[in-house]
C-alpha atoms as a PDB file:
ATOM      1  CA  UNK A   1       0.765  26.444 -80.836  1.00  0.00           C
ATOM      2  CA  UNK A   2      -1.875  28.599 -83.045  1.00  0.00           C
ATOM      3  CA  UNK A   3      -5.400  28.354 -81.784  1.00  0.00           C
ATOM      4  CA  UNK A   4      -7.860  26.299 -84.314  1.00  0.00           C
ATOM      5  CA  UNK A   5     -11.181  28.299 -84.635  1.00  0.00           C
ATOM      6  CA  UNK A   6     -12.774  25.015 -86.034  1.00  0.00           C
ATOM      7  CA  UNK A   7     -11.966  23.597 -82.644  1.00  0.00           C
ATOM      8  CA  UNK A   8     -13.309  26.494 -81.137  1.00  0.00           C
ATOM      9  CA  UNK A   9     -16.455  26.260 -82.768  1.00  0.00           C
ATOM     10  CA  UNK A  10     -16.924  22.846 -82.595  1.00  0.00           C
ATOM     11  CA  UNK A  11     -16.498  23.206 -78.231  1.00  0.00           C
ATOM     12  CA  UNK A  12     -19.525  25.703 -79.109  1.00  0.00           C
ATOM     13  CA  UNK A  13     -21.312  23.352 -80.718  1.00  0.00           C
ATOM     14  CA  UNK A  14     -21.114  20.530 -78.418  1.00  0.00           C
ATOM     15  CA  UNK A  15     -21.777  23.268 -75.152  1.00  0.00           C
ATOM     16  CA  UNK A  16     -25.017  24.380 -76.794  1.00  0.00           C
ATOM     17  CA  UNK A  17     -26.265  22.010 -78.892  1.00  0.00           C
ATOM     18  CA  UNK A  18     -29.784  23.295 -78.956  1.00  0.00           C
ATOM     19  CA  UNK A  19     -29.007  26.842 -78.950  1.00  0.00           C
ATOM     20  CA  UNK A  20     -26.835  26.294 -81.983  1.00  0.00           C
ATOM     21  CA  UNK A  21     -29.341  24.241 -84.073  1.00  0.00           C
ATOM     22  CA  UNK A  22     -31.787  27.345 -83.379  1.00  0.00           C
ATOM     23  CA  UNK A  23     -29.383  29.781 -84.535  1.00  0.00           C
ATOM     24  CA  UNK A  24     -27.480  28.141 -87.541  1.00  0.00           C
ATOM     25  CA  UNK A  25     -30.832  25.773 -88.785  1.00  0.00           C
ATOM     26  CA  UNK A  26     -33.834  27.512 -87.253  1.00  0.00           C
ATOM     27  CA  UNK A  27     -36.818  26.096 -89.561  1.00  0.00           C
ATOM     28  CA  UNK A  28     -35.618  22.548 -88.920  1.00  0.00           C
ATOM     29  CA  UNK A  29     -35.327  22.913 -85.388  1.00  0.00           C
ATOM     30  CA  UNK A  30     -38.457  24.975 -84.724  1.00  0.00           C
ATOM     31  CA  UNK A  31     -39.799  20.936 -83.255  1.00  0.00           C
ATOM     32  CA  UNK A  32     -37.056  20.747 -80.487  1.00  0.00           C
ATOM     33  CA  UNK A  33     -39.212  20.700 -77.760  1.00  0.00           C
ATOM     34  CA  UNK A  34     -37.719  19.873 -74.007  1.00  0.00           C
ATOM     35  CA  UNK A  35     -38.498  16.596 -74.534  1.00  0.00           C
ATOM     36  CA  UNK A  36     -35.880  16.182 -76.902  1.00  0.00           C
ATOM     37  CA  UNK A  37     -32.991  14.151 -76.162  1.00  0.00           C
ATOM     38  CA  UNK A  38     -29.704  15.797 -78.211  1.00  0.00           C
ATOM     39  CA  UNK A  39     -26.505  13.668 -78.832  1.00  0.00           C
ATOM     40  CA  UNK A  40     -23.239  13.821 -80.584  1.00  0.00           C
ATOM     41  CA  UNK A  41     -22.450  10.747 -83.055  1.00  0.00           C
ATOM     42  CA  UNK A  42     -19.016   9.393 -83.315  1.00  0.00           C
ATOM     43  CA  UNK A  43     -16.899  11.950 -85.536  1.00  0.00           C
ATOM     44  CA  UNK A  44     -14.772   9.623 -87.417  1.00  0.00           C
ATOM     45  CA  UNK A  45     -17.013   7.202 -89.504  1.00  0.00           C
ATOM     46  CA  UNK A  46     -16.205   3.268 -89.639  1.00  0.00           C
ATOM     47  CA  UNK A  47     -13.739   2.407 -92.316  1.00  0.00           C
ATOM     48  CA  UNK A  48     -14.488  -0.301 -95.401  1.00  0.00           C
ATOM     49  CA  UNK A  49     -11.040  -1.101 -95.071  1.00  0.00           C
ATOM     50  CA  UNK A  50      -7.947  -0.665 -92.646  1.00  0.00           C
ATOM     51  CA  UNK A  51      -6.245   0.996 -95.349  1.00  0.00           C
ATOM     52  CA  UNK A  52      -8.682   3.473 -96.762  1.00  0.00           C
ATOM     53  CA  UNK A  53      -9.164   6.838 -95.416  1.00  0.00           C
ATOM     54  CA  UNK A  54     -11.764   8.162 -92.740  1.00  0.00           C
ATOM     55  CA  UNK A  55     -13.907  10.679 -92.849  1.00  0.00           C
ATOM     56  CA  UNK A  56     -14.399  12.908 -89.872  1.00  0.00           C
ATOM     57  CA  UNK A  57     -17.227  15.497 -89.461  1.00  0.00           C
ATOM     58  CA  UNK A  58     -17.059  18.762 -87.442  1.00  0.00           C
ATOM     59  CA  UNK A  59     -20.407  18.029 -85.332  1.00  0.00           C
ATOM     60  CA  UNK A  60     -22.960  15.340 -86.423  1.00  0.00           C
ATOM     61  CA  UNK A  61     -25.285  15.627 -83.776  1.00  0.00           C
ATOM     62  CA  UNK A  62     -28.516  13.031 -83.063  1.00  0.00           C
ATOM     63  CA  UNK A  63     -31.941  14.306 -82.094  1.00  0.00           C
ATOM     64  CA  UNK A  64     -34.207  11.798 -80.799  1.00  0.00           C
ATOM     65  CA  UNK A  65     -37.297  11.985 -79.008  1.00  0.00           C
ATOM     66  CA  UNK A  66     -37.903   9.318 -76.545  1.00  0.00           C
ATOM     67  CA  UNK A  67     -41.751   9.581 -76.340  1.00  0.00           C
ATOM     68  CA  UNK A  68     -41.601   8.598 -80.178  1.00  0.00           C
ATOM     69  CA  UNK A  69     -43.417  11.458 -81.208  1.00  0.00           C
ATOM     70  CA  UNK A  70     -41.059  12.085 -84.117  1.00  0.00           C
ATOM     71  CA  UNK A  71     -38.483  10.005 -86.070  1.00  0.00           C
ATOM     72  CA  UNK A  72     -35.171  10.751 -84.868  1.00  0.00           C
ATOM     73  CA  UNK A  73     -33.189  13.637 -86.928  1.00  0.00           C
ATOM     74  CA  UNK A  74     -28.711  13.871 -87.674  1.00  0.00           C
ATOM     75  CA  UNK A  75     -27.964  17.105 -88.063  1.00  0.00           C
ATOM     76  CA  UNK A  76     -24.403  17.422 -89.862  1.00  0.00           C
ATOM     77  CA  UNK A  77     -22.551  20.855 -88.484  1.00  0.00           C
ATOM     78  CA  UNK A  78     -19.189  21.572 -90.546  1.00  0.00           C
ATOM     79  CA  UNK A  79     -17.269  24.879 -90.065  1.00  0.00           C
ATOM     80  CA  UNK A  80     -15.797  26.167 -92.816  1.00  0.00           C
ATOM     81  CA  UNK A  81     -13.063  29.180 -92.040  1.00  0.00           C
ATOM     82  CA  UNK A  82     -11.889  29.191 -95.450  1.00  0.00           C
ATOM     83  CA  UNK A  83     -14.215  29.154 -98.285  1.00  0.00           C
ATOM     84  CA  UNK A  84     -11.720  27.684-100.853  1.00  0.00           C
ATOM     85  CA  UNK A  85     -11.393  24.726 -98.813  1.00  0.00           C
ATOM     86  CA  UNK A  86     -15.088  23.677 -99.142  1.00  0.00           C
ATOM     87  CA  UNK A  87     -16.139  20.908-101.303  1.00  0.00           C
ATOM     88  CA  UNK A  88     -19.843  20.231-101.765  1.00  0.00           C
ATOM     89  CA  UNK A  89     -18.622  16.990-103.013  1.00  0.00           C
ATOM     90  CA  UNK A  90     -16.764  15.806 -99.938  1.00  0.00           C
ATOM     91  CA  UNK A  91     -20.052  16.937 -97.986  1.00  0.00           C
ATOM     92  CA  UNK A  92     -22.601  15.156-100.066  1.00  0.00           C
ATOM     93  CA  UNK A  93     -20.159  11.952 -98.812  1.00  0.00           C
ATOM     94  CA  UNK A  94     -20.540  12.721 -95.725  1.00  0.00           C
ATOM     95  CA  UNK A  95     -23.636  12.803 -95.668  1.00  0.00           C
ATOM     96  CA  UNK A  96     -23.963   9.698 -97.074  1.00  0.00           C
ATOM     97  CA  UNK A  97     -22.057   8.008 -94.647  1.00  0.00           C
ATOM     98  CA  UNK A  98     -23.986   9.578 -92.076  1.00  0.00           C
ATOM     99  CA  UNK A  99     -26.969   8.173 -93.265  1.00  0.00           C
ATOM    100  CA  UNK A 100     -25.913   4.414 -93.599  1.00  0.00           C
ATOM    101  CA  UNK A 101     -24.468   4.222 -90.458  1.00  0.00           C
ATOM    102  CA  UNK A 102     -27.346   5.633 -88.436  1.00  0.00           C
ATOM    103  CA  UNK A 103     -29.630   3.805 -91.223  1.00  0.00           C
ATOM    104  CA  UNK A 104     -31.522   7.183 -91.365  1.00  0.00           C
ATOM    105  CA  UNK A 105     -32.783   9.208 -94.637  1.00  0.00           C
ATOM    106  CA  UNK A 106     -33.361  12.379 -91.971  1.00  0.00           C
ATOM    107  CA  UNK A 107     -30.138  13.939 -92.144  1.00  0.00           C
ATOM    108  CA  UNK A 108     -30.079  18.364 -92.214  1.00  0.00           C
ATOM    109  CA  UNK A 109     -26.487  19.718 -93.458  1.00  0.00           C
ATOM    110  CA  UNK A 110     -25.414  22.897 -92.176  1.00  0.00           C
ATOM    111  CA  UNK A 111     -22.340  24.710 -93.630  1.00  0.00           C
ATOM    112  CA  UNK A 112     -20.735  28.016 -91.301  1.00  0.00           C
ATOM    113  CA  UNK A 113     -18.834  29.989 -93.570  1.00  0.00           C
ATOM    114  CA  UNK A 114     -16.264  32.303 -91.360  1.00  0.00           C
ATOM    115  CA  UNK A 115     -15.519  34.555 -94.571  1.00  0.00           C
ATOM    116  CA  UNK A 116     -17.953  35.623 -97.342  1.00  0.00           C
ATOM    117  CA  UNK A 117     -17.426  34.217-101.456  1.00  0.00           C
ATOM    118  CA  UNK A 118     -18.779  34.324-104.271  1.00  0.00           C
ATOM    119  CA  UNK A 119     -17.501  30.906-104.967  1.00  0.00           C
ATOM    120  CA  UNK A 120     -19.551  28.466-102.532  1.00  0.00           C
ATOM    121  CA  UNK A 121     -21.052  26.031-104.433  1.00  0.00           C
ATOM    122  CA  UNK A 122     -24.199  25.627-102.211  1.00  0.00           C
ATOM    123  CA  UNK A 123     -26.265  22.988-104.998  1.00  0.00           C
ATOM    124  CA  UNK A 124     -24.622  19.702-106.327  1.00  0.00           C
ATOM    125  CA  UNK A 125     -26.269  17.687-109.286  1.00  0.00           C
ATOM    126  CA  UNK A 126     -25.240  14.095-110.797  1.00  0.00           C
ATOM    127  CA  UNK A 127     -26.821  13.305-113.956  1.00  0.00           C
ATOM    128  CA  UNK A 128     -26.975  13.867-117.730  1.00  0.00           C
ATOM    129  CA  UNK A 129     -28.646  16.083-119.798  1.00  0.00           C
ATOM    130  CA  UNK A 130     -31.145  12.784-120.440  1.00  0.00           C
ATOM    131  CA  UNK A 131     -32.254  12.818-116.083  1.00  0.00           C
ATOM    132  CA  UNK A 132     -30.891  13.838-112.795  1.00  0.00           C
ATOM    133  CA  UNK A 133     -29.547  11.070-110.664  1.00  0.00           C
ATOM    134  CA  UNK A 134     -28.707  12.766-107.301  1.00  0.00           C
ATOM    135  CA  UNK A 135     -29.121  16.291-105.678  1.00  0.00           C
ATOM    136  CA  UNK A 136     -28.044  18.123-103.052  1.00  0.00           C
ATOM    137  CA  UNK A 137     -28.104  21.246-101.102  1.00  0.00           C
ATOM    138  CA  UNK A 138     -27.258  22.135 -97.406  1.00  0.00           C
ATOM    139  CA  UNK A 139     -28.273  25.023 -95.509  1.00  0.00           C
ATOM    140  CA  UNK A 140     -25.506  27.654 -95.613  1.00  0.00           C
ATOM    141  CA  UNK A 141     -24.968  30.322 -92.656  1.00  0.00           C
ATOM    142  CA  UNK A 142     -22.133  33.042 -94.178  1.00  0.00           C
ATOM    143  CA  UNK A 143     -21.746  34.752 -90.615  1.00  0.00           C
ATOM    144  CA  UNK A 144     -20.140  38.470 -92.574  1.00  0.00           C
ATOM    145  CA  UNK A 145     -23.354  38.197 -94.066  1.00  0.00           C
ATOM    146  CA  UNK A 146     -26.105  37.991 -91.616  1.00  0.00           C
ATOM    147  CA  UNK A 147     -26.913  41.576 -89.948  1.00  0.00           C
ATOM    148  CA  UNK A 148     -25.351  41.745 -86.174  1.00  0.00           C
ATOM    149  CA  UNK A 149     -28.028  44.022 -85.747  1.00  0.00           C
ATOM    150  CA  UNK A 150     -30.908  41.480 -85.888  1.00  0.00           C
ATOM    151  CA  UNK A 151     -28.968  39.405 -82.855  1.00  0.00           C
ATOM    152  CA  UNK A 152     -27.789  41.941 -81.206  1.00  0.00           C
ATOM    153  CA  UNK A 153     -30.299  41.409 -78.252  1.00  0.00           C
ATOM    154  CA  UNK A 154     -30.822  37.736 -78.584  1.00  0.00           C
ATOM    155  CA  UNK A 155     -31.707  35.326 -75.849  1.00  0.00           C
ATOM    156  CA  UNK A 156     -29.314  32.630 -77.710  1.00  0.00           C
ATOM    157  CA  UNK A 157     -25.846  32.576 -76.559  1.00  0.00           C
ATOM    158  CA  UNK A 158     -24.187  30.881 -79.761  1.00  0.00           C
ATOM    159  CA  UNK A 159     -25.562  34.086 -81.932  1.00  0.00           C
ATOM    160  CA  UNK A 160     -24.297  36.455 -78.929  1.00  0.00           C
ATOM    161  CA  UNK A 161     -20.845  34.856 -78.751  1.00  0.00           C
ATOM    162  CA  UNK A 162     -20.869  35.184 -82.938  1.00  0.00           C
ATOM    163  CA  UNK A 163     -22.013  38.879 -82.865  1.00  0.00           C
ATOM    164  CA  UNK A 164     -18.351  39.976 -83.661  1.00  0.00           C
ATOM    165  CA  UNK A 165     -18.243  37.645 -86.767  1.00  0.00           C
ATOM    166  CA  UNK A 166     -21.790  39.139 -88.337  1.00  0.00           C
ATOM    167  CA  UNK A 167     -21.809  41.810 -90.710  1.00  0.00           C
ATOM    168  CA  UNK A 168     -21.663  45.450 -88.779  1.00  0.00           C
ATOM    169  CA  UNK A 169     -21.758  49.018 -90.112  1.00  0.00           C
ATOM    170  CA  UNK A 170     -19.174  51.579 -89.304  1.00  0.00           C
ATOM    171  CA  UNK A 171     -18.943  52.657 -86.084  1.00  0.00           C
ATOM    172  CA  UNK A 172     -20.792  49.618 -84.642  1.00  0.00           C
ATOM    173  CA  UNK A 173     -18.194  47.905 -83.419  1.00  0.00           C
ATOM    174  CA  UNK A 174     -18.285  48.924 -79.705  1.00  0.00           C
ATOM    175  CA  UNK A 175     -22.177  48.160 -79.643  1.00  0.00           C
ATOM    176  CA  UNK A 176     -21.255  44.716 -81.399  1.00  0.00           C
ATOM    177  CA  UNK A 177     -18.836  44.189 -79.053  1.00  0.00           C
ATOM    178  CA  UNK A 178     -20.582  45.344 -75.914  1.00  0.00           C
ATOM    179  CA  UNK A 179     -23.401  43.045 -76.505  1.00  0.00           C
ATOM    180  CA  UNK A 180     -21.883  40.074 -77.140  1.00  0.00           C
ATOM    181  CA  UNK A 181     -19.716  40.330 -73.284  1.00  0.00           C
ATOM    182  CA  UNK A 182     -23.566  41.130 -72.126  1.00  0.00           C
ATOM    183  CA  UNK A 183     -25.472  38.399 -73.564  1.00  0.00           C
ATOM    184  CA  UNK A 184     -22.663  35.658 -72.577  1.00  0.00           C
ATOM    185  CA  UNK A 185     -23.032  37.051 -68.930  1.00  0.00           C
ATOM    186  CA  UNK A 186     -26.487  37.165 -68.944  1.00  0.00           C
ATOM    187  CA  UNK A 187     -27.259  33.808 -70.693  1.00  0.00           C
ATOM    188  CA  UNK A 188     -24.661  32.098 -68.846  1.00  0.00           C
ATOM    189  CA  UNK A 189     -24.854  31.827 -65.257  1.00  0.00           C
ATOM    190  CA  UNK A 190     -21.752  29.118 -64.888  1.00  0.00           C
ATOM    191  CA  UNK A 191     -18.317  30.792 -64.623  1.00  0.00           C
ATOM    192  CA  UNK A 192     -16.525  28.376 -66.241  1.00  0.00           C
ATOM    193  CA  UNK A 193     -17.824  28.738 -69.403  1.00  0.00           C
ATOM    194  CA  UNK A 194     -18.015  32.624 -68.880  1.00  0.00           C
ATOM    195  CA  UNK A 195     -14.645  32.285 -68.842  1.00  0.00           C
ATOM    196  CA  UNK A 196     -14.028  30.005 -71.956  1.00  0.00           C
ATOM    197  CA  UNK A 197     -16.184  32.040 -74.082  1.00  0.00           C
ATOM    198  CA  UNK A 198     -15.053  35.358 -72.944  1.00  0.00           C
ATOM    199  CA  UNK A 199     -11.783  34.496 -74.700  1.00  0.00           C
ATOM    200  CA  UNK A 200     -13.856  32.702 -77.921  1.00  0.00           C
ATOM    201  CA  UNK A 201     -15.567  36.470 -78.490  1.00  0.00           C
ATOM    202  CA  UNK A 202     -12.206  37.999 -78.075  1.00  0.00           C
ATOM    203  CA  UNK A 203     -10.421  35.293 -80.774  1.00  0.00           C
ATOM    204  CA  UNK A 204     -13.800  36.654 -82.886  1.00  0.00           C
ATOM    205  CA  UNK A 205     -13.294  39.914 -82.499  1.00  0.00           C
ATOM    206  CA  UNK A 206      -9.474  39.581 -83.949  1.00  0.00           C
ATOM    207  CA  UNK A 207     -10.173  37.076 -86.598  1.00  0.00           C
ATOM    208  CA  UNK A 208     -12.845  40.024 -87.954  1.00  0.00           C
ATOM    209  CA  UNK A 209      -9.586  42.158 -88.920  1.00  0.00           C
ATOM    210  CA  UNK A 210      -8.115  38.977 -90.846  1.00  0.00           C
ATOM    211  CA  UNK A 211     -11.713  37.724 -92.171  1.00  0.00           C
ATOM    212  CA  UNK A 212     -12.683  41.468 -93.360  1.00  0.00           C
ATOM    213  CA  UNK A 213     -10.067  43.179 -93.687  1.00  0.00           C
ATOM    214  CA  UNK A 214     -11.654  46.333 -96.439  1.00  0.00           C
ATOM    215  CA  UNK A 215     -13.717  47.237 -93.069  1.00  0.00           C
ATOM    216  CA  UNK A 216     -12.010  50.476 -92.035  1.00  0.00           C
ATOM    217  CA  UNK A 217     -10.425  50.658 -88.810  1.00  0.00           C
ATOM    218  CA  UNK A 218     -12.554  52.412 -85.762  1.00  0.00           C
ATOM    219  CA  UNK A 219     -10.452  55.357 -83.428  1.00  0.00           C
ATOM    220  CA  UNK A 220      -9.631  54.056 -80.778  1.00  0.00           C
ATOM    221  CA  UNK A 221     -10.650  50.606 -80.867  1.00  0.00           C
ATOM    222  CA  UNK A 222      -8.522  49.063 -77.957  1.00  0.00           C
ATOM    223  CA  UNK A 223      -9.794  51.333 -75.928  1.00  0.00           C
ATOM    224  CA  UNK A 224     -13.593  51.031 -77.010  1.00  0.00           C
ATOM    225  CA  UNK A 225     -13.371  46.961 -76.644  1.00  0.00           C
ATOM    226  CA  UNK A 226     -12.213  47.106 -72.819  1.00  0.00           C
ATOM    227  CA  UNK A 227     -14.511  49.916 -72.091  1.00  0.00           C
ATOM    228  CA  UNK A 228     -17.588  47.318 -73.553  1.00  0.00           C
ATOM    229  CA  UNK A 229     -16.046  44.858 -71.993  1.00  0.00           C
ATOM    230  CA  UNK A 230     -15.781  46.539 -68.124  1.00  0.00           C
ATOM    231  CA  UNK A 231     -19.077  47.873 -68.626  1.00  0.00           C
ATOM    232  CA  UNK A 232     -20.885  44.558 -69.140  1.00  0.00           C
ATOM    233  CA  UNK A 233     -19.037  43.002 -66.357  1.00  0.00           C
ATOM    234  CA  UNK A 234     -19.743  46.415 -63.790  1.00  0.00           C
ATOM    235  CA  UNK A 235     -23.328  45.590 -64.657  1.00  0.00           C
ATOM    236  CA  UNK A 236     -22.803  42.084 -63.326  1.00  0.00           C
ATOM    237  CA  UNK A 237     -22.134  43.546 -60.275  1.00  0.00           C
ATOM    238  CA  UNK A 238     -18.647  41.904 -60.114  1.00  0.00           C
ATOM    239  CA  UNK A 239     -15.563  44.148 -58.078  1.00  0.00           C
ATOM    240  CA  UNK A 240     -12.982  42.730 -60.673  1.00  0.00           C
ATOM    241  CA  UNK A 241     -14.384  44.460 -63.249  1.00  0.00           C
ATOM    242  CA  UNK A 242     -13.507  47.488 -62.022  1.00  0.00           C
ATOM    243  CA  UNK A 243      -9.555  46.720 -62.217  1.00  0.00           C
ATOM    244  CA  UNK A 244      -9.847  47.843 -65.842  1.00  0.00           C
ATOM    245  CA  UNK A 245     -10.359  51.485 -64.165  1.00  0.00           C
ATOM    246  CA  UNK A 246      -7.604  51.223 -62.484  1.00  0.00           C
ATOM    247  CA  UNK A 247      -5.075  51.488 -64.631  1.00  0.00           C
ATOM    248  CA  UNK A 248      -3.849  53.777 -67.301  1.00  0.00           C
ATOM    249  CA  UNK A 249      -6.125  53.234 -70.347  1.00  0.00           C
ATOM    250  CA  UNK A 250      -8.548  50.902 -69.043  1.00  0.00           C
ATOM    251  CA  UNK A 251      -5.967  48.386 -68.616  1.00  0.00           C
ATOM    252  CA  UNK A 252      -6.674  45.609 -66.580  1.00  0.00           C
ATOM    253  CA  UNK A 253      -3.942  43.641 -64.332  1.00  0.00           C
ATOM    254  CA  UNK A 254      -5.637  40.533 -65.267  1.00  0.00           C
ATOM    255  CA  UNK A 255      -6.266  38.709 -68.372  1.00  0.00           C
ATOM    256  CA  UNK A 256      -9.446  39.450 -70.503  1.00  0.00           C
ATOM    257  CA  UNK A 257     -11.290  36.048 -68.609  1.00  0.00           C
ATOM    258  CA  UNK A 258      -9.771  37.258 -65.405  1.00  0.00           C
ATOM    259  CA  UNK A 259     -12.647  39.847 -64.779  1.00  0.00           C
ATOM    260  CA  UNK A 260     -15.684  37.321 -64.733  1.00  0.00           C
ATOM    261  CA  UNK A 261     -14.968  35.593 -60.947  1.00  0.00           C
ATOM    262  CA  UNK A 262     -11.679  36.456 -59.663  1.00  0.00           C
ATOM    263  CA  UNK A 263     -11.378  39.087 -57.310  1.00  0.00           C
ATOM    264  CA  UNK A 264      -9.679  41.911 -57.402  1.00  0.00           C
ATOM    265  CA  UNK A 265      -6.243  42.502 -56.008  1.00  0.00           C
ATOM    266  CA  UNK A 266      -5.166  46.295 -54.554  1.00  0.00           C
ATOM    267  CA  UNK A 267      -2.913  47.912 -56.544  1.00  0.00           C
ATOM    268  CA  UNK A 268      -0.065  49.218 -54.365  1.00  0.00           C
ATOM    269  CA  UNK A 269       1.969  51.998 -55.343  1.00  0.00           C
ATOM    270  CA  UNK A 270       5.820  52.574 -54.281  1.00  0.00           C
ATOM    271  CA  UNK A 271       7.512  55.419 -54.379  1.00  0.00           C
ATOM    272  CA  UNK A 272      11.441  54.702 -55.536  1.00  0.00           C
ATOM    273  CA  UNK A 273      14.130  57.677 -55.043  1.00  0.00           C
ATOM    274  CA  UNK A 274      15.777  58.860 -57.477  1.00  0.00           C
ATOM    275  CA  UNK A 275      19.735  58.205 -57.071  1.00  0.00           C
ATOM    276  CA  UNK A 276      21.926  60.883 -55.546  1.00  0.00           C
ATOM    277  CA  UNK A 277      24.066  62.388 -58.557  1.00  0.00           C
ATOM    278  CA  UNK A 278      28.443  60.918 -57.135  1.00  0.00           C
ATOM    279  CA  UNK A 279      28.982  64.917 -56.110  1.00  0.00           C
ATOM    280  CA  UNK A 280      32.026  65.188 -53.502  1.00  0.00           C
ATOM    281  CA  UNK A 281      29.664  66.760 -50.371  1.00  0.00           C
ATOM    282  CA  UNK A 282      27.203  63.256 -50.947  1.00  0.00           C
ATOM    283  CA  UNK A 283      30.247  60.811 -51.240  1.00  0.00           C
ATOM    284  CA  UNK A 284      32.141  62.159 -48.195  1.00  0.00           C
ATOM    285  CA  UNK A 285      28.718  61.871 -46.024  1.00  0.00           C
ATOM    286  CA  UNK A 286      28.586  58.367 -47.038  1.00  0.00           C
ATOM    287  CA  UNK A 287      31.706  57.375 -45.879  1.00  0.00           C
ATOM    288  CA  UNK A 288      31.041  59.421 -42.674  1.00  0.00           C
ATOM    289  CA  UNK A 289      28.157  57.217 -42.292  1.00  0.00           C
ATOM    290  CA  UNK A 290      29.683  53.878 -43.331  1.00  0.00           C
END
């Protein structure tokens, strides 16, 4: 069964909520102090009617703070991994929705786009040439377009585990790649979701060949990703990551998530003896000994 990266993303989303809104909408969340209370609203909005269709967001997400300080803020996440597929349109509805059921005029849309056009329609406008009647625009994060460099040493895990996704020069890849492993193991002290995310930066890291695929390839480059990848986790102090030095290549005898808590198993070696070749002298001393 393929692997959805908008499910992916959306588990991101909902794991770091506040890390997210600092990365993808960071002038709109500068005010999410501590005391902040962060909550995801119901995806699928409340039909009219039984028969008419639903709309279902990526990751609508409610910000309220309980002192009252401030008014309480939706933001509207939607991951987009094709940018054909967009429609401003369908968004602006969305949006609407959002906003009538939580009976709320403070609503922030934020568009991810996986892959980099020329296309995305990123203003809508209803009207005649007499007035304008409605407009809209969203904030739009195209992730091939946003330097890895600038994140590259980050405190926020959502832009670490999206490092392989940003735009990278030649020859960067390793470094890209390298600090990604780092900051998830350095940001994230629960195994569990070292684990999860280990194999969302890997999923990145593949998708980049299908999402830019004009980016020439690097020598070596199965090689280079293990050898980032056993060096952040050496540095974490953890044995296991020194199973990817024990076999030919860098190969690991455990899966890519294997390396973050499991320990590591001795690698026993056998020697097997060659056959004898059916020569008279070696047939007759088996019989002899039979």
């Amino acid at each position: 069964m393929p692997i959805s990266h908008d499910q992916n993303f959306k588990n991101l989303i909902l794991d770091y909520p506040r890390e997210a809104l600092a990365f993808l909408a960071t002038q709109e969340a500068a005010d999410l102090d501590p005391t902040a209370v962060i909550t995801p609203v119901r995806q699928e909005q409340l039909k009219d009617r039984l028969g008419d269709r639903f709309f279902e967001l990526d990751v609508p997400l409610l910000v309220e703070w309980p002192n009252g300080r401030r008014e309480a803020l939706v933001f509207i996440v939607e991951e987009e991994s094709d940018p054909r597929r967009f429609s401003i349109l369908r968004l602006a509805s969305y949006c609407l929705a959002v906003a009538d059921s939580c009976r709320t005029r403070r609503v922030v849309p934020v568009v991810v786009f996986l892959r980099a056009s020329r296309g995305i329609e990123q203003a809508l406008t209803l009207g005649t040439e007499r007035d304008t009647y409605l407009s809209f625009h969203y904030i739009a994060r195209v992730l091939p377009e946003i330097p890895a460099e600038a994140y590259l040493h980050s405190d926020n895990v959502v832009a670490r585990v999206n490092l392989p996704l940003m735009k990278r020069e030649a020859g960067q890849k390793l470094a890209v790649y390298h600090e990604a492993i780092q900051g998830l193991l350095q940001l994230e002290p629960d195994t569990d979701r070292q684990y999860k995310y280990l194999d969302y930066i890997d999923m990145n890291e593949r998708a980049m060949h299908l999402i830019a695929p004009a980016l020439p390839p690097e020598p070596c480059d199965g090689k280079a990703s293990r050898a980032a990848k056993a060096g952040c986790l050496g540095k974490r102090g953890n044995a296991a990551s020194a199973g990817f030095w024990q076999q030919p290549e860098g190969k690991g005898t455990l899966g890519a998530h294997g390396y973050v808590a499991r320990p590591l198993q001795p690698t026993r070696l056998r020697r097997v003896r060659a056959p004898c070749p059916a020569r008279p002298e070696c047939l007759s001393r088996a019989r002899s000994s039979a």
